[in-house]
C-alpha atoms as a PDB file:
ATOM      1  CA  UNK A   1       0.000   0.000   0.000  1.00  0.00           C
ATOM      2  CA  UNK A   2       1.393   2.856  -1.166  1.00  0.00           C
ATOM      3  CA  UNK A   3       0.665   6.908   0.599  1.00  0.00           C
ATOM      4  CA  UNK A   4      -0.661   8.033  -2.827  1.00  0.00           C
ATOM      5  CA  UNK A   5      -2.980   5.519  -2.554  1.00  0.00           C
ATOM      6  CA  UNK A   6      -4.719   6.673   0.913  1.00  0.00           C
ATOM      7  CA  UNK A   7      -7.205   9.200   1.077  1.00  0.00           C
ATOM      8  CA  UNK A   8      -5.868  12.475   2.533  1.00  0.00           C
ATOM      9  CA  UNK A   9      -8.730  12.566   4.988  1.00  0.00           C
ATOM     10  CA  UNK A  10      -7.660   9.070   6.071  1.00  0.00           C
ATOM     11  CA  UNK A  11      -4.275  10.500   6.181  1.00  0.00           C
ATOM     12  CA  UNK A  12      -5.329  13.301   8.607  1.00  0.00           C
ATOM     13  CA  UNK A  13      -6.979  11.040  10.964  1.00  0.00           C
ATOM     14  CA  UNK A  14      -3.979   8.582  10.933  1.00  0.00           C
ATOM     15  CA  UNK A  15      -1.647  12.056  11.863  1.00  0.00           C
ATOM     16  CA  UNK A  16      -4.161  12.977  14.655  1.00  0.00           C
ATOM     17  CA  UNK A  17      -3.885   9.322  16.123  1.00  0.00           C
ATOM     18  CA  UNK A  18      -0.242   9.140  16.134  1.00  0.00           C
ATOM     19  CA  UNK A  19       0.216  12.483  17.679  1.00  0.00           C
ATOM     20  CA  UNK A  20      -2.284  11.042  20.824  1.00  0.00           C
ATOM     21  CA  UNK A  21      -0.679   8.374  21.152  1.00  0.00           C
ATOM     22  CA  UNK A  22       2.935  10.140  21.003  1.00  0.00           C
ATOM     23  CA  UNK A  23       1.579  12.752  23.692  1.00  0.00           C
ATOM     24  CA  UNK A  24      -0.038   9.431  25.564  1.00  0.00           C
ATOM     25  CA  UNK A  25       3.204   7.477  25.621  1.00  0.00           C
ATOM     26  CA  UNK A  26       5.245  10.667  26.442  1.00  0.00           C
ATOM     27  CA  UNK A  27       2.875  11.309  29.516  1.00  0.00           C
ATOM     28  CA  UNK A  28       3.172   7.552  30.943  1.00  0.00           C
ATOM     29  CA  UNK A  29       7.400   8.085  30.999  1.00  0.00           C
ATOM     30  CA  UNK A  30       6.667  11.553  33.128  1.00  0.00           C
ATOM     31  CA  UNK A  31       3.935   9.585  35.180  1.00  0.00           C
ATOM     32  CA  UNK A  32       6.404   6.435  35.256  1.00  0.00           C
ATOM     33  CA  UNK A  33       9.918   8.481  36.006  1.00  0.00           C
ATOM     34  CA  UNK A  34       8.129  10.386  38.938  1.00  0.00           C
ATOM     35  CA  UNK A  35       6.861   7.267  40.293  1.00  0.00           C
ATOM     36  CA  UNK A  36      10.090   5.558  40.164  1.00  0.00           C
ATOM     37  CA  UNK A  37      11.713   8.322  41.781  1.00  0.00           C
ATOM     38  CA  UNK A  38       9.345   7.431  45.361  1.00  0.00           C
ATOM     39  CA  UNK A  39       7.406   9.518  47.731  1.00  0.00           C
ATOM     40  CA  UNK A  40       8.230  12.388  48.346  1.00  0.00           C
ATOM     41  CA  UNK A  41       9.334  13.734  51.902  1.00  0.00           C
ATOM     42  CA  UNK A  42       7.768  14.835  54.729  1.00  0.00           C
ATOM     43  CA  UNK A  43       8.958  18.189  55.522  1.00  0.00           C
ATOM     44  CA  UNK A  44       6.591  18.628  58.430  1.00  0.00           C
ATOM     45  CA  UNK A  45       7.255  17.939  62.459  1.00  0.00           C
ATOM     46  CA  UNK A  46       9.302  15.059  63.037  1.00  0.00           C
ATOM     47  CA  UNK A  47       7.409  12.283  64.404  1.00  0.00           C
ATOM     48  CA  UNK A  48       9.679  11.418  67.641  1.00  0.00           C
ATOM     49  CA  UNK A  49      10.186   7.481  68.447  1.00  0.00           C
ATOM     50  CA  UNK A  50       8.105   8.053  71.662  1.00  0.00           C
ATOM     51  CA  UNK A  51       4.948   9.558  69.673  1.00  0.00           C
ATOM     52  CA  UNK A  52       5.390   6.902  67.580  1.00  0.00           C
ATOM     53  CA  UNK A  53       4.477   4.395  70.261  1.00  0.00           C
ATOM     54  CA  UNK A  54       2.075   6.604  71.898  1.00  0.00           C
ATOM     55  CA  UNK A  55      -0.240   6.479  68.959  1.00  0.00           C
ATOM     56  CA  UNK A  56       0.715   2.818  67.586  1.00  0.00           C
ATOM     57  CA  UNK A  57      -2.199  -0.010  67.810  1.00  0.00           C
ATOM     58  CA  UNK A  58      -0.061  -2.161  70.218  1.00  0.00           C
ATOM     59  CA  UNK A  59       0.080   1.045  72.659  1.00  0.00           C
ATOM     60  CA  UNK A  60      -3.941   1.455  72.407  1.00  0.00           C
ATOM     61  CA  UNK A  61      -4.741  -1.587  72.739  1.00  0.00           C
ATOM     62  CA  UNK A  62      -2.710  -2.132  75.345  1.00  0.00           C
ATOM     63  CA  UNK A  63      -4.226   1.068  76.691  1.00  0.00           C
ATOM     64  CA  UNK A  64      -7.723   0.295  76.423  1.00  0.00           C
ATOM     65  CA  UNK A  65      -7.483  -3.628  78.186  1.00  0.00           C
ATOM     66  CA  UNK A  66      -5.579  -1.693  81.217  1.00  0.00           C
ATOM     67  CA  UNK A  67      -8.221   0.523  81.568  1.00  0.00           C
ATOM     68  CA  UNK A  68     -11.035  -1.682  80.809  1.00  0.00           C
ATOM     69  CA  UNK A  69      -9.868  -3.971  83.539  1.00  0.00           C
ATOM     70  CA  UNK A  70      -9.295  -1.273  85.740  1.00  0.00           C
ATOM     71  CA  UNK A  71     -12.933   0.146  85.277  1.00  0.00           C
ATOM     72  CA  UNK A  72     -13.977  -3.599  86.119  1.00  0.00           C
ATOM     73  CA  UNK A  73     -11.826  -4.208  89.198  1.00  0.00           C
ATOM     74  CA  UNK A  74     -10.246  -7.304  87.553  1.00  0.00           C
ATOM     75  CA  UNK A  75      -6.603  -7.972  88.550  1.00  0.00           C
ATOM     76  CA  UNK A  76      -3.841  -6.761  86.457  1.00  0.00           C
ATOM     77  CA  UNK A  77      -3.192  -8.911  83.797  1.00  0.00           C
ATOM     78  CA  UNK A  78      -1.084  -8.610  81.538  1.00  0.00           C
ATOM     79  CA  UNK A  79      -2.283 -10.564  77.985  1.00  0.00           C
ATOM     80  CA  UNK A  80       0.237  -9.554  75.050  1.00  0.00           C
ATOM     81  CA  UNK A  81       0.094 -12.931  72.997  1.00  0.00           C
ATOM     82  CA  UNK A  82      -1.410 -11.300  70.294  1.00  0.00           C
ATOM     83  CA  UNK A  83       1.749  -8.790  69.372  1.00  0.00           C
ATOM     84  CA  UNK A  84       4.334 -10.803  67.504  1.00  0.00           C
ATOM     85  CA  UNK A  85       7.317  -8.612  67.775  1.00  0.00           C
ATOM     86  CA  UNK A  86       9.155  -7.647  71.113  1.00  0.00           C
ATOM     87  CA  UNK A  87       8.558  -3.731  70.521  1.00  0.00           C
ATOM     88  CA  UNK A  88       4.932  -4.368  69.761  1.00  0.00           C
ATOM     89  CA  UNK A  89       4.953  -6.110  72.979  1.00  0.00           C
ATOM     90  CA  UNK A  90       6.904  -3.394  74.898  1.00  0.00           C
ATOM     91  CA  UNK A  91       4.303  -1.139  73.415  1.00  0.00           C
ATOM     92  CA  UNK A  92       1.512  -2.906  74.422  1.00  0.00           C
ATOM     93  CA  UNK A  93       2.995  -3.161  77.950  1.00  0.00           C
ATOM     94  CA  UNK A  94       3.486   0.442  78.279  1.00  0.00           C
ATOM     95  CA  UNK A  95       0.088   1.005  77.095  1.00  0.00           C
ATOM     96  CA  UNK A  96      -1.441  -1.037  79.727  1.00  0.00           C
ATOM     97  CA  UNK A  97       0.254   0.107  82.291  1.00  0.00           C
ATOM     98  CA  UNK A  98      -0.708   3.104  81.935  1.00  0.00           C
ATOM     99  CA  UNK A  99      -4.078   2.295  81.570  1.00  0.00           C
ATOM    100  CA  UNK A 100      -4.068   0.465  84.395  1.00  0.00           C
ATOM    101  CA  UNK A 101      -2.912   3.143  86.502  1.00  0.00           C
ATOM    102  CA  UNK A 102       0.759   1.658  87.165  1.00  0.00           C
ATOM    103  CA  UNK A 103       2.933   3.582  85.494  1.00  0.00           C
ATOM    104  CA  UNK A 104       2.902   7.730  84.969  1.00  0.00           C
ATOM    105  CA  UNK A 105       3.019   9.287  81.870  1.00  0.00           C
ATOM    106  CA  UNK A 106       6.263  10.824  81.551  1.00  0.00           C
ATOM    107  CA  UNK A 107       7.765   6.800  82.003  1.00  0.00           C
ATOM    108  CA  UNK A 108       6.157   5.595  79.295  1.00  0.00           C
ATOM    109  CA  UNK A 109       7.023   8.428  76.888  1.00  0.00           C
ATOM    110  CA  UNK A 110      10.840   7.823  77.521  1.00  0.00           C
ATOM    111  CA  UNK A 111      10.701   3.929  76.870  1.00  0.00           C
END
């Protein structure tokens, strides 16, 4: 098949597609090279190691069972099974504590 051949209408349309795609493909490498370049930073407030456990799940939970048990008048009991890894553990520990009503604040912020 020869150009001379094609319609020049055709031969618009056929322009009009290539140039989408071209402008498609050229848009994916931007989208693609930013992604592969990762999130970008947080320039806000550090988040300090001790906030970090303050507002974790083990921490909470560990929270909420201390005072839960507390409200109750059940013994203190500590149940941390469920956390696999020692600093969820620690965490949760803390957390009860505190709950609980054994340990004071400013402890379990520097652990």
């Amino acid at each position: 098949m020869n150009f001379q051949d094609i319609e020049p209408e055709r031969i618009a349309n056929m322009r009009i597609l290539l140039h989408w795609f071209g402008g498609a493909a050229v848009t994916a490498l931007i989208i693609g090279g930013f992604s592969a370049m990762g999130p970008a930073t947080h320039t806000g407030t550090p988040v300090h190691q001790a906030d970090a456990i303050l507002t974790g799940a083990p921490y909470r939970d560990g929270l909420f069972i201390g005072q839960l048990q507390r409200r109750q008048g059940a013994k203190q009991h500590i149940t941390w099974g469920r956390w696999s890894t020692q600093a969820d553990r620690q965490a949760f520990i803390a957390g009860y504590q505190q709950g609980y009503g054994s340990a004071p604040a400013e402890s379990v912020a520097q652990q």
